[in-house]
C-alpha atoms as a PDB file:
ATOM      1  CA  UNK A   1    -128.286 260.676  55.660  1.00  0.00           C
ATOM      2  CA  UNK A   2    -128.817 258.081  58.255  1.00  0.00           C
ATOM      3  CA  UNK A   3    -129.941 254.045  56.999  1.00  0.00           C
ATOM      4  CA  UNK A   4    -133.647 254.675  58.126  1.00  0.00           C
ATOM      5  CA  UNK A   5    -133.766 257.880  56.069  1.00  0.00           C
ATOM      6  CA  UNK A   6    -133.395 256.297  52.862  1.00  0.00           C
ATOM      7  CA  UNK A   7    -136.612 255.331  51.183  1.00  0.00           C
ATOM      8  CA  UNK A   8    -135.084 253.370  48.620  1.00  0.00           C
ATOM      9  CA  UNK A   9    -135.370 249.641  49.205  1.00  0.00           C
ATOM     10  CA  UNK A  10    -132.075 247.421  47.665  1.00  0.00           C
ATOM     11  CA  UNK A  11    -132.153 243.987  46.231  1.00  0.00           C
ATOM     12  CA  UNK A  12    -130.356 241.447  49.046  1.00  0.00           C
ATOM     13  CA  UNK A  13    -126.631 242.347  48.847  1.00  0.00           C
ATOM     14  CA  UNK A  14    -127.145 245.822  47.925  1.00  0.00           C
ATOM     15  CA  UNK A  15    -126.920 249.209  49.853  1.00  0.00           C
ATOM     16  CA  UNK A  16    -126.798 253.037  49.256  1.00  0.00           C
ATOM     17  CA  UNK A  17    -123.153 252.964  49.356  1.00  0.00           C
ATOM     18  CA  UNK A  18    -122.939 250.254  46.847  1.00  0.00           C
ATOM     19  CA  UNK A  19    -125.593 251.663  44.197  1.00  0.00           C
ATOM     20  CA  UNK A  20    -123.663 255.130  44.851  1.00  0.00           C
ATOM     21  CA  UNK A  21    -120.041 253.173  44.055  1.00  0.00           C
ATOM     22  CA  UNK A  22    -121.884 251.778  40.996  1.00  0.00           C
ATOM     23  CA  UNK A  23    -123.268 254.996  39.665  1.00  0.00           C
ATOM     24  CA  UNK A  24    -119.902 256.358  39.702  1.00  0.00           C
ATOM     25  CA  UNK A  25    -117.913 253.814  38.213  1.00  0.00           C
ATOM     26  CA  UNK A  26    -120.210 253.625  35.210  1.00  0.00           C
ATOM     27  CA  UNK A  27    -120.475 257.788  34.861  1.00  0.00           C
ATOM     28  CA  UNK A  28    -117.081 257.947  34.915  1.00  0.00           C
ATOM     29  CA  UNK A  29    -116.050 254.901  32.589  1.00  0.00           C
ATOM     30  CA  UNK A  30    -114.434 255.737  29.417  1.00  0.00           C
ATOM     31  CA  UNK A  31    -116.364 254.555  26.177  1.00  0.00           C
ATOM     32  CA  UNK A  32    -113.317 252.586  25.354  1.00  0.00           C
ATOM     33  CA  UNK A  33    -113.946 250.767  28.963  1.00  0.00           C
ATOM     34  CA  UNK A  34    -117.553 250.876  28.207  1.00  0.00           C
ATOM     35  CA  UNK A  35    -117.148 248.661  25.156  1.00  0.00           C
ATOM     36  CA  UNK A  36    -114.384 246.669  26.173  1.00  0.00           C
ATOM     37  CA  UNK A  37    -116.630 245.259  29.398  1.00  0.00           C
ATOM     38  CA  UNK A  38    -119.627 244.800  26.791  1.00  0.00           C
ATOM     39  CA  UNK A  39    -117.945 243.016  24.611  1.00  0.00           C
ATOM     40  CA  UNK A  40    -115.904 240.566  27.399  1.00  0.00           C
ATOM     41  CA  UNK A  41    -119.468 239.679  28.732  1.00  0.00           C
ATOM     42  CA  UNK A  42    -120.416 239.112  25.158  1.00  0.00           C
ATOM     43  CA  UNK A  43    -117.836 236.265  24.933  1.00  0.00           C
ATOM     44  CA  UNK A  44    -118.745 234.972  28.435  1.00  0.00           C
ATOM     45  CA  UNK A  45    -120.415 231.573  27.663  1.00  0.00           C
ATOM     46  CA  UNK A  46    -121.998 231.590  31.343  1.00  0.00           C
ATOM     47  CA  UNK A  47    -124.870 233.868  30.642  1.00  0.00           C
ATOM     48  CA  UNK A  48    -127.070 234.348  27.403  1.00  0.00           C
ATOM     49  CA  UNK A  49    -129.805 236.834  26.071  1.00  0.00           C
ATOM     50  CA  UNK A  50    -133.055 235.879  25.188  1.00  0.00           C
ATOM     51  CA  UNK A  51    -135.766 238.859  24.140  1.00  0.00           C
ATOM     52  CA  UNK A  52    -139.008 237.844  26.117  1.00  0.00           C
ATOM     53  CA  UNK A  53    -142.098 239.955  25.027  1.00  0.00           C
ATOM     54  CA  UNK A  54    -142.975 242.466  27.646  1.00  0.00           C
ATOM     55  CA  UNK A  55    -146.422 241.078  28.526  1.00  0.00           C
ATOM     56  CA  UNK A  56    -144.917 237.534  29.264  1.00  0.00           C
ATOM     57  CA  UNK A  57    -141.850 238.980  31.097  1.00  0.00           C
ATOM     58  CA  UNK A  58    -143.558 238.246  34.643  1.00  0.00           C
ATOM     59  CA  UNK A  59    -143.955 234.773  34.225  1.00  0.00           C
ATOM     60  CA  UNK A  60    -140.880 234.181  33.400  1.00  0.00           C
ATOM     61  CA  UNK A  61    -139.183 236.429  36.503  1.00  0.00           C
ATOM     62  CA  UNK A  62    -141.450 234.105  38.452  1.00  0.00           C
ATOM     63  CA  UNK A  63    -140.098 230.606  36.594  1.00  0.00           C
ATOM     64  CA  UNK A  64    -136.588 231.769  37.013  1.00  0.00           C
ATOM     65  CA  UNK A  65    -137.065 232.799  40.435  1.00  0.00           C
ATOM     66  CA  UNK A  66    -138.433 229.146  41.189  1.00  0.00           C
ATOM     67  CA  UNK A  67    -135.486 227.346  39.161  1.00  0.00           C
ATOM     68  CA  UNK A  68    -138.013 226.009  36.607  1.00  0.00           C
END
């Protein structure tokens, strides 16, 4: 498949090749992998989860997209 044929626009930074590459790493990652990578970003003090109801989830895409 040539670039233009693909009808699938990527986030900056990603391509075919590199969503392909991810989709196989993941399907073929052992559970035991699986958790072990959960649970070292789980540790990771750099990033946190916060559960944003659905309806509000826009405006805050758009706040974190700004740097509010």
């Amino acid at each position: 498949m040539k670039k233009n044929d693909d009808p699938n626009r990527y986030p900056k930074g990603l391509d075919r090749k590199k969503v392909e590459d991810l989709i196989e790493y993941y399907e073929n990652q052992s559970d035991a992998e699986a958790i072990a990578e959960a649970e070292a970003a789980y540790r990771r003090r750099t990033t946190s989860w916060v559960q944003v109801p659905v309806k509000l989830l826009p405006a805050v895409r758009r706040l974190i997209a700004r740097g509010v």
